[in-house]
N, C-alpha and C. Protein backbone atom coordinates (compact mmCIF):
# COMPACT_ATOMS: atom_id res chain seq x y z
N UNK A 1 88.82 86.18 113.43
CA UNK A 1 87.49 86.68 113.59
C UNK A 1 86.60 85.88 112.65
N UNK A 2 85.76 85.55 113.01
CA UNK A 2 84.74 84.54 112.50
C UNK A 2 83.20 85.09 112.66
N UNK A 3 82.26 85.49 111.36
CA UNK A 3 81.33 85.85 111.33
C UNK A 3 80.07 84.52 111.42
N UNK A 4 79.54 84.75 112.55
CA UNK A 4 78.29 83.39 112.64
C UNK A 4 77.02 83.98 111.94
N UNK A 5 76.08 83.40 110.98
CA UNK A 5 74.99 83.73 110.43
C UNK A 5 74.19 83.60 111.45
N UNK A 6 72.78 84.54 111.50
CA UNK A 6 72.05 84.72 112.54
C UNK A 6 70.73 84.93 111.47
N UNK A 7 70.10 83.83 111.98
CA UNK A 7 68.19 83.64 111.70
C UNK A 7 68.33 83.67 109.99
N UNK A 8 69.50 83.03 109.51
CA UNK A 8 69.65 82.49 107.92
C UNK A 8 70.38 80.64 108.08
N UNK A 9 69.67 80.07 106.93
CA UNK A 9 70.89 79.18 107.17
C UNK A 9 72.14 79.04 106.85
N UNK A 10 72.67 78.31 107.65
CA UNK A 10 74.17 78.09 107.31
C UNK A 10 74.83 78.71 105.90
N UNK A 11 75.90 79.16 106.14
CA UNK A 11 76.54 79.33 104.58
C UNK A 11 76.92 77.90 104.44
N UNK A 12 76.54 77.63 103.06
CA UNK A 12 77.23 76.33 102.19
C UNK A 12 78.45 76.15 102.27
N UNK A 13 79.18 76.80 101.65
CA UNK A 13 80.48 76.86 101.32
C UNK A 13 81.91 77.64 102.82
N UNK A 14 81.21 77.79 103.81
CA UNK A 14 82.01 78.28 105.09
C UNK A 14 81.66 79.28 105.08
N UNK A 15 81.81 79.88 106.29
CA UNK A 15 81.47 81.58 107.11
C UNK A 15 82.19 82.09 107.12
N UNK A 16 82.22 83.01 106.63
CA UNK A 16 82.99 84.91 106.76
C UNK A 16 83.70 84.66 107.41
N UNK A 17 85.11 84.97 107.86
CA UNK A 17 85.96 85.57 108.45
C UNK A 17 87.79 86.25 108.38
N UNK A 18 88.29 87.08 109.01
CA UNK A 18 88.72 88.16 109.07
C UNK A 18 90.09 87.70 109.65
N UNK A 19 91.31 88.46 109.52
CA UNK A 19 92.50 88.27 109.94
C UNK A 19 92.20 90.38 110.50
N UNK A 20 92.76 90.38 111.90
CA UNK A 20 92.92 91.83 112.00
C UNK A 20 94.20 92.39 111.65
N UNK A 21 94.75 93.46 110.89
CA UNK A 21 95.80 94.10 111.29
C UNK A 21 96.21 94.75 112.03
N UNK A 22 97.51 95.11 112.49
CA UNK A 22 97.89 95.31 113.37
C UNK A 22 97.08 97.23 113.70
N UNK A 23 96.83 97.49 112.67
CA UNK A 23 96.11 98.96 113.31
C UNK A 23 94.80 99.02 113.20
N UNK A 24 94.59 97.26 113.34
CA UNK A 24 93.08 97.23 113.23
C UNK A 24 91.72 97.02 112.54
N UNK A 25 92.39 97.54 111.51
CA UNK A 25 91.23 97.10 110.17
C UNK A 25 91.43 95.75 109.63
N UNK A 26 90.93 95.33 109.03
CA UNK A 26 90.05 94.01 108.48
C UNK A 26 89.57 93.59 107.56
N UNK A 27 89.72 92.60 106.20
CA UNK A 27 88.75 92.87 105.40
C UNK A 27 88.42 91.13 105.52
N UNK A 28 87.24 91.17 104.94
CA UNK A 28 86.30 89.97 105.22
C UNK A 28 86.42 88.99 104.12
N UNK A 29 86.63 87.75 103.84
CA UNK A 29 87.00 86.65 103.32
C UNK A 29 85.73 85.76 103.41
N UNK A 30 84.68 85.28 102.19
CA UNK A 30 83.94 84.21 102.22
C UNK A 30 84.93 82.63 101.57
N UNK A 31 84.49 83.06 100.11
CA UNK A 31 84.68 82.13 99.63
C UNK A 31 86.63 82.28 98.63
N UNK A 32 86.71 83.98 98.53
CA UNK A 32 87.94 83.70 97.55
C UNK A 32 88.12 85.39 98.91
N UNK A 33 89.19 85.62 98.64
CA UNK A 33 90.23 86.07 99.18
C UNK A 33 89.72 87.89 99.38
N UNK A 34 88.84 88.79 100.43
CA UNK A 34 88.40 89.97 100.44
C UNK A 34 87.21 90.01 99.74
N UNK A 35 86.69 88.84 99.76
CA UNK A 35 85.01 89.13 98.99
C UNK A 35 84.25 89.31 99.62
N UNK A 36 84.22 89.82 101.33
CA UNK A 36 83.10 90.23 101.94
C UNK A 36 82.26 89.11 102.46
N UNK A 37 81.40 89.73 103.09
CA UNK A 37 80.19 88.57 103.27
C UNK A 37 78.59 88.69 102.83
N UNK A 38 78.05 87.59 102.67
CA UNK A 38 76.41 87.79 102.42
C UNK A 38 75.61 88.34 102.89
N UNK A 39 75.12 89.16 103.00
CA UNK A 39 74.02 90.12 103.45
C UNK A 39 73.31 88.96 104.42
N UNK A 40 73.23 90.03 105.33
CA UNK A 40 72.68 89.69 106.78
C UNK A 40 72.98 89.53 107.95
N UNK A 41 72.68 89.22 109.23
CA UNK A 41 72.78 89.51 110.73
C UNK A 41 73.98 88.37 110.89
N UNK A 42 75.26 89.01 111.58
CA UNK A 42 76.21 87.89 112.11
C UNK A 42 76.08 87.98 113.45
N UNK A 43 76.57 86.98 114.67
CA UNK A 43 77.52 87.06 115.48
C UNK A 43 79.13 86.83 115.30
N UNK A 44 79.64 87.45 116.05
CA UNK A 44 81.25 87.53 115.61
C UNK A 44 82.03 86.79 116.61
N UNK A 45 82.71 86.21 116.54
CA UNK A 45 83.64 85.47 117.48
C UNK A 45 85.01 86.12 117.17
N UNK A 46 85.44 86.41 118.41
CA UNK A 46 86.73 86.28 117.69
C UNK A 46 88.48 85.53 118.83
N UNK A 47 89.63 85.18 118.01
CA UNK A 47 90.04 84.58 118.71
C UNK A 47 91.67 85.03 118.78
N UNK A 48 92.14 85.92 119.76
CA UNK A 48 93.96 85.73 119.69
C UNK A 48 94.43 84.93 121.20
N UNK A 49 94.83 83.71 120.71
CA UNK A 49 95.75 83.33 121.48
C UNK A 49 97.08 83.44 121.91
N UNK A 50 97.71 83.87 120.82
CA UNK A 50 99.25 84.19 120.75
C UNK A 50 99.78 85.15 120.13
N UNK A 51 100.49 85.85 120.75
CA UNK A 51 101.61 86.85 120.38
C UNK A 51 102.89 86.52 120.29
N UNK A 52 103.47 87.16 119.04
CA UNK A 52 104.92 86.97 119.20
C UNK A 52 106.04 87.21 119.30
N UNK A 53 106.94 87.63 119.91
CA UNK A 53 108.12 88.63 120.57
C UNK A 53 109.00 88.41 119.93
N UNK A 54 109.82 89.31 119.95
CA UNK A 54 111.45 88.78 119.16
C UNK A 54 112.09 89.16 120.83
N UNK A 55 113.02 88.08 121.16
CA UNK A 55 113.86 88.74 122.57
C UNK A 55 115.27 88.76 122.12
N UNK A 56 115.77 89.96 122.36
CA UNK A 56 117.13 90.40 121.63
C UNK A 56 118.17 89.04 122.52
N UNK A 57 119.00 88.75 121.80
CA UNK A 57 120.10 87.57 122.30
C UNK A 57 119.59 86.19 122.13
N UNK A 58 118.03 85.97 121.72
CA UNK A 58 117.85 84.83 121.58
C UNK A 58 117.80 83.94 120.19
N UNK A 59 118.46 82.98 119.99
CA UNK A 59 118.78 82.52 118.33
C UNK A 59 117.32 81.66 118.31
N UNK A 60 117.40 81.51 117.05
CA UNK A 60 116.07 81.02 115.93
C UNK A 60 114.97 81.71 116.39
N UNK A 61 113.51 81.13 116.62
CA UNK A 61 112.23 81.34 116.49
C UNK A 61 112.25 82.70 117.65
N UNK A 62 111.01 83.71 117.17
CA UNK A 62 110.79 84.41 118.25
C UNK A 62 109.89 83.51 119.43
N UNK A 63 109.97 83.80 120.19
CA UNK A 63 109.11 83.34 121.51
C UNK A 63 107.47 83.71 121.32
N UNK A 64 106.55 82.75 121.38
CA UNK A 64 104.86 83.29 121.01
C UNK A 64 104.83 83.02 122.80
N UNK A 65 103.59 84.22 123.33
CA UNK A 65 103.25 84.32 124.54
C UNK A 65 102.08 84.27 124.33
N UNK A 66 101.18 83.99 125.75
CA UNK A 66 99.77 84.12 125.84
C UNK A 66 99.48 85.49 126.14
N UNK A 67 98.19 86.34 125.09
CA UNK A 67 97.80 87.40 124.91
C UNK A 67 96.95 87.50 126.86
N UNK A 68 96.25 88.45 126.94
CA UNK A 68 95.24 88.69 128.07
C UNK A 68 93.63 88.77 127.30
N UNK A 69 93.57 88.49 126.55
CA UNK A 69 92.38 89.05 125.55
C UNK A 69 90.93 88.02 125.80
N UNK A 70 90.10 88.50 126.58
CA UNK A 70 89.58 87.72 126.77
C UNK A 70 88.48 86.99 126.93
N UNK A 71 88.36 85.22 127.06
CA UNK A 71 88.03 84.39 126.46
C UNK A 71 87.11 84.38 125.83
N UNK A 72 85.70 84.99 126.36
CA UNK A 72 84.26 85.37 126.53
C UNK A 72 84.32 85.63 125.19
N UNK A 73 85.18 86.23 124.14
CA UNK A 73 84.88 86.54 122.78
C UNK A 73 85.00 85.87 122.16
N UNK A 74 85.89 84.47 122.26
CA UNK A 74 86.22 83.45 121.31
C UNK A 74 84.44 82.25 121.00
N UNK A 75 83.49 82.99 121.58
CA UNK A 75 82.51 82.30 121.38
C UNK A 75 81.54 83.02 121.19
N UNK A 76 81.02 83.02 119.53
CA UNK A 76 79.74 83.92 119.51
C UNK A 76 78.68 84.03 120.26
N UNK A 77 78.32 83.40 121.47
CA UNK A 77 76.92 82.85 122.08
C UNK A 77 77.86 84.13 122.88
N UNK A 78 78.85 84.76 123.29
CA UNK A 78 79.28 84.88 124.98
C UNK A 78 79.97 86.65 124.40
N UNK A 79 80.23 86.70 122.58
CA UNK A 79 81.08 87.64 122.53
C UNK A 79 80.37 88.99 122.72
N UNK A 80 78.94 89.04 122.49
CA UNK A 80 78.11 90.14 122.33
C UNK A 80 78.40 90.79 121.22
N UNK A 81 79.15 90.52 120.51
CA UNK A 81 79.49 91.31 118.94
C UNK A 81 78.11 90.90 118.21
N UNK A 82 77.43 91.42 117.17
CA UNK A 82 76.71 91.47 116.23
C UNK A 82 76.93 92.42 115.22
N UNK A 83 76.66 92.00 114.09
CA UNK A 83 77.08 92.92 113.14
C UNK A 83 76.11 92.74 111.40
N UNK A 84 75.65 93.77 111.40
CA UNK A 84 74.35 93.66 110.00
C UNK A 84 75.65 94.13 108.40
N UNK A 85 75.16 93.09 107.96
CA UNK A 85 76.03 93.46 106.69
C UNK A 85 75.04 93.57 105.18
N UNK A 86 75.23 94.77 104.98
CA UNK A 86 74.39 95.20 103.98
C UNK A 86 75.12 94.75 102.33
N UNK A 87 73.71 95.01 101.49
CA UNK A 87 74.10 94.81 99.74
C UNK A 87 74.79 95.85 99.28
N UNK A 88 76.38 96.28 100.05
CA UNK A 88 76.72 97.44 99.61
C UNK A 88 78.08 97.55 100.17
N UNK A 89 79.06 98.23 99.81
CA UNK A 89 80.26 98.43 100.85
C UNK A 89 80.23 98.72 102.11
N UNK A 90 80.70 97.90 102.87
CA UNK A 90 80.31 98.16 104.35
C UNK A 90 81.19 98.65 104.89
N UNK A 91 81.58 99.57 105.86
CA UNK A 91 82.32 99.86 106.85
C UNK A 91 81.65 99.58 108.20
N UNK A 92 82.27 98.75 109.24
CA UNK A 92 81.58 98.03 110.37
C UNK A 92 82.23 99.34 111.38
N UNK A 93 81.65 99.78 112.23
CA UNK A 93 81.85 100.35 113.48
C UNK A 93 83.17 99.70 114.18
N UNK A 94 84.12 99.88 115.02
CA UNK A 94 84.97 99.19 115.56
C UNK A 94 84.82 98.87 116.64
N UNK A 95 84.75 97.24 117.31
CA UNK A 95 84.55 96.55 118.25
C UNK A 95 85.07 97.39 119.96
N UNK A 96 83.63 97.64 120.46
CA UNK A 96 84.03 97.49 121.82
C UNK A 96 84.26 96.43 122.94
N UNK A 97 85.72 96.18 122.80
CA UNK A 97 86.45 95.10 123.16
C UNK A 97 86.76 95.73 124.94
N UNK A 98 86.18 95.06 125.48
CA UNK A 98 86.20 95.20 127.11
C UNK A 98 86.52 93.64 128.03
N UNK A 99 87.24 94.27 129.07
CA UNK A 99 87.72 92.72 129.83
C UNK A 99 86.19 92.30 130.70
């Protein structure tokens, strides 16, 4: 998940973004490791390509498959996510993720 700045410039140092866990929550990464992001309007992209299975009987690596998740979000112009991040602890609403 990748936060795009909206009607600021560019972050200097790279843009916000997020690893999800598996039940969903998130915490936001600028510059060092859960430091959130800079106050103000994002678009959000976000991107899973691969999942990964364990298949019982099969030796070494699990098998990664292609998710269904889709594409339209992997591009902020297309994901419709927006998200206002305030001077304060934020808790973001959770994404309505639709095919």
């Amino acid at each position: 998940m990748i936060f795009h700045p909206l009607n600021q410039p560019e972050l200097e140092k790279g843009m916000p973004r997020a690893v999800v866990e598996d039940d969903g929550s998130f915490s936001v990464t600028t510059l060092t490791a859960n430091d959130g992001a800079p106050a103000g309007d994002y678009a959000v992209s976000i991107t899973w390509k691969t999942t990964t299975v364990n298949i019982p009987g099969r030796k070494g690596r699990p098998k990664r498959v292609p998710t269904n998740f889709p594409q339209r979000y992997e591009d902020p112009k297309t994901s419709g996510l927006v998200v206002r991040v305030e001077e304060a602890q934020n808790e973001l609403r959770p994404f309505d993720i639709k095919d």
